[in-house]
C-alpha atoms as a PDB file:
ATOM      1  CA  UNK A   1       0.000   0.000   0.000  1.00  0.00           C
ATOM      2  CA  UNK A   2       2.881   2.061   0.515  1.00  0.00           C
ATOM      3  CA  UNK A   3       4.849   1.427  -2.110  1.00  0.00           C
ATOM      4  CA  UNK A   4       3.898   2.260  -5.861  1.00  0.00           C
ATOM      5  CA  UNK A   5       2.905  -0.078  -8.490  1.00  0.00           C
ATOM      6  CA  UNK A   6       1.651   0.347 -12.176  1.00  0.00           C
ATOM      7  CA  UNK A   7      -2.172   0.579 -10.605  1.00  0.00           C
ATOM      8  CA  UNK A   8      -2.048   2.339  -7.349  1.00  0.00           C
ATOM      9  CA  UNK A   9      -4.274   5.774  -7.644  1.00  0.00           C
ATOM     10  CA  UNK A  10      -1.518   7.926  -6.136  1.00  0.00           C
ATOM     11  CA  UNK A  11      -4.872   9.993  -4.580  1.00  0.00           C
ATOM     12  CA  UNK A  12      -5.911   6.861  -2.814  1.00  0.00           C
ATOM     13  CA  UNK A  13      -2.361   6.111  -1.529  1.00  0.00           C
ATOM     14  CA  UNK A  14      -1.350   5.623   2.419  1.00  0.00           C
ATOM     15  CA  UNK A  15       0.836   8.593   2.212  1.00  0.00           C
ATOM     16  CA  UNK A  16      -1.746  10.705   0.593  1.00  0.00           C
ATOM     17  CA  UNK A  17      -4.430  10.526   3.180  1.00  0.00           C
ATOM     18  CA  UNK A  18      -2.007  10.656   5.798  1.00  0.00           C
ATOM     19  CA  UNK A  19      -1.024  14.522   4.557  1.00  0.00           C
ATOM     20  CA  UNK A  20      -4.772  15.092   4.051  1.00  0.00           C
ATOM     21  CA  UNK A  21      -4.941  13.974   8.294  1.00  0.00           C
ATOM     22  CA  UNK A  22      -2.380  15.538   9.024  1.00  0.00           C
ATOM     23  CA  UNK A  23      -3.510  18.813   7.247  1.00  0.00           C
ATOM     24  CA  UNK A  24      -7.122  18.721   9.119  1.00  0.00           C
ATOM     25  CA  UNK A  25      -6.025  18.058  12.180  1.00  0.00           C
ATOM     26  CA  UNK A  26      -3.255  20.966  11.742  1.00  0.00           C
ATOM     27  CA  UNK A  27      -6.526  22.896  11.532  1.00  0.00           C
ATOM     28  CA  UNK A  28      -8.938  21.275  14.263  1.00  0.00           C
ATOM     29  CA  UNK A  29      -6.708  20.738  17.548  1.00  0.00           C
ATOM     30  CA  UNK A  30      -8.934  17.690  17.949  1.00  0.00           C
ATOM     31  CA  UNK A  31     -11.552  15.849  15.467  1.00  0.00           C
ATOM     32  CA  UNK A  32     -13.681  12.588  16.321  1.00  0.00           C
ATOM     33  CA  UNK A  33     -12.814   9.448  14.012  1.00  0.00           C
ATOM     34  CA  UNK A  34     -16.231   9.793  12.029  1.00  0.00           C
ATOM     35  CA  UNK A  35     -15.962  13.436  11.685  1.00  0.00           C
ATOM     36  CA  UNK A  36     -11.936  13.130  10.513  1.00  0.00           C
ATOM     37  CA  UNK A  37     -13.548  10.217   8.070  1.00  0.00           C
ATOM     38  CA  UNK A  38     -16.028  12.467   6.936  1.00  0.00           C
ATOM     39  CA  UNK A  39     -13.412  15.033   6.193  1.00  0.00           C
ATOM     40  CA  UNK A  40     -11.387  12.237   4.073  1.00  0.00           C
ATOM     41  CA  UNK A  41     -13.840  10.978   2.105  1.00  0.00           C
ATOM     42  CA  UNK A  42     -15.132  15.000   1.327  1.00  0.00           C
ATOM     43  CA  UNK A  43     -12.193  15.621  -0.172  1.00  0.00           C
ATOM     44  CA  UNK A  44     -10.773  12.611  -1.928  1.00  0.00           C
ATOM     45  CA  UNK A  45     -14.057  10.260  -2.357  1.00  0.00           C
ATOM     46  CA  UNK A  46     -15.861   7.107  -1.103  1.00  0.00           C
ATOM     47  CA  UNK A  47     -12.970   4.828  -1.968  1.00  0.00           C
ATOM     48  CA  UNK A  48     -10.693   6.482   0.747  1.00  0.00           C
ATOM     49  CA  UNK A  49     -13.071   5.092   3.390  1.00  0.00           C
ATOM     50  CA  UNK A  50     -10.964   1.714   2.435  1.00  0.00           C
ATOM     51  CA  UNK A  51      -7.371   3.192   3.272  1.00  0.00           C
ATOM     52  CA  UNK A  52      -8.138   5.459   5.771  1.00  0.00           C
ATOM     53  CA  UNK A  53      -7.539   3.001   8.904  1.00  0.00           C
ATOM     54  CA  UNK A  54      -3.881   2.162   7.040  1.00  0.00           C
ATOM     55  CA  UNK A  55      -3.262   5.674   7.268  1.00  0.00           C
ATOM     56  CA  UNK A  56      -4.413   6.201  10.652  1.00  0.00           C
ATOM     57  CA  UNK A  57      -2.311   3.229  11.869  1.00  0.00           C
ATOM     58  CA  UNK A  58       0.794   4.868   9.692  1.00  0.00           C
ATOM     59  CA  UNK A  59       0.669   8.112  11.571  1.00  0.00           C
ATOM     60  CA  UNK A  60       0.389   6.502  14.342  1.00  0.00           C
ATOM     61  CA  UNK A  61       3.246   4.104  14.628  1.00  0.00           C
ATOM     62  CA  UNK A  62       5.186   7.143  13.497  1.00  0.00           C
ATOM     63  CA  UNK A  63       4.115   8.978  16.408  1.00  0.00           C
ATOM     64  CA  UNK A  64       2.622  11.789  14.705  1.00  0.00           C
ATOM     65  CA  UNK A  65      -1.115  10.842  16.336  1.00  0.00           C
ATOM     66  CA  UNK A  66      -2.480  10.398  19.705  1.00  0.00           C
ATOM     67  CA  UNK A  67      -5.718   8.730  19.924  1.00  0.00           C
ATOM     68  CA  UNK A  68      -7.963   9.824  22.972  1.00  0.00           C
ATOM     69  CA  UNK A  69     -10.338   6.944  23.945  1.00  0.00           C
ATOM     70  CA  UNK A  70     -12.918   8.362  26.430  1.00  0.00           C
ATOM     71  CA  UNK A  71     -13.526  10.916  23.218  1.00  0.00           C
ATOM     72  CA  UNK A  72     -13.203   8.538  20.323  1.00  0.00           C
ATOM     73  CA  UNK A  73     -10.815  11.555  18.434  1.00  0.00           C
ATOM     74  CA  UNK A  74      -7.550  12.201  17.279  1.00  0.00           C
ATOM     75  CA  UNK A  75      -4.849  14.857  17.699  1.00  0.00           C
ATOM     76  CA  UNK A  76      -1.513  15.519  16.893  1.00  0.00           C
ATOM     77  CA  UNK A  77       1.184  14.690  19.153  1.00  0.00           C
ATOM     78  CA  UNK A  78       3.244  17.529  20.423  1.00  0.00           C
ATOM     79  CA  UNK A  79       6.753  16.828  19.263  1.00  0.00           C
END
């Protein structure tokens, strides 16, 4: 998924909607998971609903995200 191939949508790519999370929650200090997937699939279509989780987990083990529990949301880390 990360990697490029011959029929990867670069749009629908990990790195892609990672920027676009990264971008809205840049805005929004903090943003629920269905409002953030909301956001995603606004701006680059339905078919993002299917990569969004790989992008949420690729933020995450980079340590960019926090996810809040008792809220259901996400923010950025402070690093």
């Amino acid at each position: 998924m990360i990697t490029a191939h011959k029929y990867l949508n670069l749009d629908l790519s990990v790195i892609n909607v990672s920027a676009v999370i990264i971008d809205k929650l840049t805005q929004n200090d903090l943003l629920k998971y269905d409002e953030l997937l909301g956001i995603v699939v606004s701006i680059l279509g339905k078919n993002a609903k299917d990569v969004f989780p790989y992008a949420l987990n690729f933020l995450y083990l980079l340590d960019k995200i926090q996810y809040l529990p008792l809220s259901d949301s996400f923010q950025l880390t402070k690093n």
